[in-house]
C-alpha atoms as a PDB file:
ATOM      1  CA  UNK A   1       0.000   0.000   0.000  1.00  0.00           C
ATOM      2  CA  UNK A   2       1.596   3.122  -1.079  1.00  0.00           C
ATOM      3  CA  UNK A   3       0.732   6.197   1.391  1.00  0.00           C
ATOM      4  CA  UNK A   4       0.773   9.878  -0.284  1.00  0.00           C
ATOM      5  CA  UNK A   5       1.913  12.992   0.800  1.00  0.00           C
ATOM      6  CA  UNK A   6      -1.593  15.208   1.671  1.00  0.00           C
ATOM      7  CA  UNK A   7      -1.013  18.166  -0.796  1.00  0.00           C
ATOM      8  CA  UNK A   8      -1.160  20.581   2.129  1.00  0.00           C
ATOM      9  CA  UNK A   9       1.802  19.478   3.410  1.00  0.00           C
ATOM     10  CA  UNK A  10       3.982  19.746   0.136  1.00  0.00           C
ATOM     11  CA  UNK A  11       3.768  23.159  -0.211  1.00  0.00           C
ATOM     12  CA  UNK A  12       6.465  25.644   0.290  1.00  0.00           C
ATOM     13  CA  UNK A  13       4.822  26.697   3.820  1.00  0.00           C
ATOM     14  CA  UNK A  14       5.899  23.260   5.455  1.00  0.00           C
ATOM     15  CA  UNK A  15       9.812  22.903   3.662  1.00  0.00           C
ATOM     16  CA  UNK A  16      11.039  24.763   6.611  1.00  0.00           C
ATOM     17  CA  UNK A  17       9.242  23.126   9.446  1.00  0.00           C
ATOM     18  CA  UNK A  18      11.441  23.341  12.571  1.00  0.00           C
ATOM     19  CA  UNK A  19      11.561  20.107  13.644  1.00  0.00           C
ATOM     20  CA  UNK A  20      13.657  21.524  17.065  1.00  0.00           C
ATOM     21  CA  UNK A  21      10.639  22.833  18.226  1.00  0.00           C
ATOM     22  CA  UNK A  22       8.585  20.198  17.132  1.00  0.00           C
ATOM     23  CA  UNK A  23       8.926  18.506  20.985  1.00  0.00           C
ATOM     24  CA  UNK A  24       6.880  18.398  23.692  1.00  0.00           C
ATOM     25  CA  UNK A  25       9.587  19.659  26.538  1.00  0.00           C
ATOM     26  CA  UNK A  26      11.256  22.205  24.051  1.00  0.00           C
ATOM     27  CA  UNK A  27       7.448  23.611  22.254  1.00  0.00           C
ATOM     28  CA  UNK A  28       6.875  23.866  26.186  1.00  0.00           C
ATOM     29  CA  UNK A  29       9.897  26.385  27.008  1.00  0.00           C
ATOM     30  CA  UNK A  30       9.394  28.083  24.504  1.00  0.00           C
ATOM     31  CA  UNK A  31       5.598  28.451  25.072  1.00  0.00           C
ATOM     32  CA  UNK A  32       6.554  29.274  28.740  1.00  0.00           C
ATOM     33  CA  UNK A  33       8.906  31.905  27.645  1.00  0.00           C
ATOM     34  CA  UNK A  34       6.192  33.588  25.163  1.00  0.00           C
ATOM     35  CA  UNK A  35       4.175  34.296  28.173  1.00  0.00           C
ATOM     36  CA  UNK A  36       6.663  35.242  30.693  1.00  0.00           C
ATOM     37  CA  UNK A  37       9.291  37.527  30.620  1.00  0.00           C
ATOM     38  CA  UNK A  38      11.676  34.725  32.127  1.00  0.00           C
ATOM     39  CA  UNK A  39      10.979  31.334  33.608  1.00  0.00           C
ATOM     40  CA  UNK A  40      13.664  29.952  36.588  1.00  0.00           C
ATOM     41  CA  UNK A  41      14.777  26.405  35.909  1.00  0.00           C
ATOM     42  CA  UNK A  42      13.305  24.756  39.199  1.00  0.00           C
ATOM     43  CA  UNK A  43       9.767  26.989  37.582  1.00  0.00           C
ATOM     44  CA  UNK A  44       9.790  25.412  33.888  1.00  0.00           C
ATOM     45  CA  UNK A  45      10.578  22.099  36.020  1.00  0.00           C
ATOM     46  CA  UNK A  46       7.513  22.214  37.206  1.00  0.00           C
ATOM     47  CA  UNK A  47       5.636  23.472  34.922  1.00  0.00           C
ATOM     48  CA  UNK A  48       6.600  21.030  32.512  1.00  0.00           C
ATOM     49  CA  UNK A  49       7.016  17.865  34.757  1.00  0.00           C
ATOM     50  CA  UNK A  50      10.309  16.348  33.542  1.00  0.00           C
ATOM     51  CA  UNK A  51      13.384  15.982  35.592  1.00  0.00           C
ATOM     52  CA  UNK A  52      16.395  17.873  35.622  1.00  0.00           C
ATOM     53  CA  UNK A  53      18.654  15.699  33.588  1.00  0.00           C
ATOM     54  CA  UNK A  54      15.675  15.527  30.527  1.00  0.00           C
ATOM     55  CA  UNK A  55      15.246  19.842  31.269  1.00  0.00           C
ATOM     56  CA  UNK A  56      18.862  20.649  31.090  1.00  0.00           C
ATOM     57  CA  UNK A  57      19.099  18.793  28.065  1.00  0.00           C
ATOM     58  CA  UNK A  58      16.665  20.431  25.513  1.00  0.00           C
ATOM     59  CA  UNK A  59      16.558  24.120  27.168  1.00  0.00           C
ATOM     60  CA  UNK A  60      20.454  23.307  26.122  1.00  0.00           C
ATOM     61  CA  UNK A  61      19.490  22.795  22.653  1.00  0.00           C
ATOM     62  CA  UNK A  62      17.463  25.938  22.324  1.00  0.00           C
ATOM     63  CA  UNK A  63      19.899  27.775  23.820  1.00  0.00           C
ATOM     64  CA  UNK A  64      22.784  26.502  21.234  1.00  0.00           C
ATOM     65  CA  UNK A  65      19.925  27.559  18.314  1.00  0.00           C
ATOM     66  CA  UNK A  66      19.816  31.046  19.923  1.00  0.00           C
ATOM     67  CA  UNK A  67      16.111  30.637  20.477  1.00  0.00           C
ATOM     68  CA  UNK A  68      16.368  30.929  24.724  1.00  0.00           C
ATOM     69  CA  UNK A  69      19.096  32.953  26.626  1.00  0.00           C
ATOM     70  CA  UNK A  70      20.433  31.139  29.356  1.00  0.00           C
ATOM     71  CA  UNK A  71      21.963  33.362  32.795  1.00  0.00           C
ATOM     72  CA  UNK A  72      23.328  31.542  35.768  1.00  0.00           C
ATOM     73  CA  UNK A  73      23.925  33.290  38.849  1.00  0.00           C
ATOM     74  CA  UNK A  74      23.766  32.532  42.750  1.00  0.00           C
ATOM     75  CA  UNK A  75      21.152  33.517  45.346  1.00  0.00           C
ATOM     76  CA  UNK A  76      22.961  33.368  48.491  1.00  0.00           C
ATOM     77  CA  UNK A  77      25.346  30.074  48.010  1.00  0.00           C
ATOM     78  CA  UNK A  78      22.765  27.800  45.833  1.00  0.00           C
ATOM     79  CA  UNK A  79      23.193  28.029  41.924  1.00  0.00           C
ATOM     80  CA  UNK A  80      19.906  29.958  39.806  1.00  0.00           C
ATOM     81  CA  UNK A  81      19.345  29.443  36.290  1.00  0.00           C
ATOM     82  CA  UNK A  82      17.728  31.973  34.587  1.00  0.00           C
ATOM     83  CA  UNK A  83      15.989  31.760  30.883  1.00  0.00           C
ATOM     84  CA  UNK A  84      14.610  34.395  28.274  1.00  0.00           C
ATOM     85  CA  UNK A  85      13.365  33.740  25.162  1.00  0.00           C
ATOM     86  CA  UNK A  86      15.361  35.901  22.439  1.00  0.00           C
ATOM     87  CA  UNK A  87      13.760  37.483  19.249  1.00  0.00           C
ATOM     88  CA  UNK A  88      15.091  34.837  17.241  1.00  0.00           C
ATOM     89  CA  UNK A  89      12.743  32.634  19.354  1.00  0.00           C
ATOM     90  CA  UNK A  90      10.631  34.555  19.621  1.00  0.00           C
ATOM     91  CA  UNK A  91      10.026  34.285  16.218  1.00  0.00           C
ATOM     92  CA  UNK A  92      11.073  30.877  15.524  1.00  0.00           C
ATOM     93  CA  UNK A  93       8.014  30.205  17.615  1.00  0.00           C
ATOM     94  CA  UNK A  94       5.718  31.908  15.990  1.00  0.00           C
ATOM     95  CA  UNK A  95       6.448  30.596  12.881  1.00  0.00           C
ATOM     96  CA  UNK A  96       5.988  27.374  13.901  1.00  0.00           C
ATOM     97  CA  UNK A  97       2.334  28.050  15.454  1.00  0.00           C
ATOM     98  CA  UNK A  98       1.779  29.168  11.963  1.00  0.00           C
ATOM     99  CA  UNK A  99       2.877  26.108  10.103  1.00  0.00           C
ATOM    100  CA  UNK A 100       0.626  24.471  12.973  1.00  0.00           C
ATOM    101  CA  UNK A 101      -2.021  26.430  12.638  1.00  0.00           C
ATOM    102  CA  UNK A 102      -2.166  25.947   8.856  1.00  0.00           C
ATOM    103  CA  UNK A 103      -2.268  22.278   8.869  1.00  0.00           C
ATOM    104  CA  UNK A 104      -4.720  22.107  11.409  1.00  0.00           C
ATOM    105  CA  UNK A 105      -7.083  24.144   9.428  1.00  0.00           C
ATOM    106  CA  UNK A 106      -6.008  21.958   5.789  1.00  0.00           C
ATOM    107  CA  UNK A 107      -6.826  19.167   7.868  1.00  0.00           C
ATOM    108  CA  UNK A 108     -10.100  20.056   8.983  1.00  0.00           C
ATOM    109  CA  UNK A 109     -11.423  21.381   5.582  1.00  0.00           C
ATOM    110  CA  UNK A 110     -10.450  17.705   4.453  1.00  0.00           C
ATOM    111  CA  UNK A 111     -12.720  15.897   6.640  1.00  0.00           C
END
């Protein structure tokens, strides 16, 4: 059984899908960051219940894309972590919700 490409999802609008965002923990920093001026580790921790190790891990990614800043600093003697999102990610981000947003709606008019 062959399986086809829909043709909503051969045009030009999807060649540059950003597959780095396409994941749950990094589409949820990201997200986080939209709506928040900055989000603490131990905060986006919670928020997006994964453990440290799994955390550290993709907010590293983002920030090697440029898409988060990344400050560490101390309060008192224990280590803080700091994130931003930068305008590259910020935009980044919304081009992905509009490659998202246009498939949902091709997707819909198909049914």
């Amino acid at each position: 059984m062959a399986v086809s490409i829909p043709e909503y999802l051969a045009g030009d609008e999807f060649a540059d899908f950003d597959r780095l965002i396409n994941e749950r923990v990094r589409l949820g920093i990201l997200s986080v960051l939209a709506v928040n001026s900055s989000a603490s580790f131990s905060e986006l921790k919670g928020i997006l219940d994964t453990t440290d190790g799994n955390l550290s891990t993709h907010a590293r990614r983002l920030e090697d894309a440029g898409l988060v800043d990344c400050r560490k600093t101390f309060k008192g003697r224990k280590p803080h972590t700091e994130y931003h999102l930068t305008a590259k990610g910020r935009s980044s981000l919304e081009r992905y919700l509009t490659q998202m947003e246009t498939l949902i709606a091709a997707m819909r008019n198909e049914q």
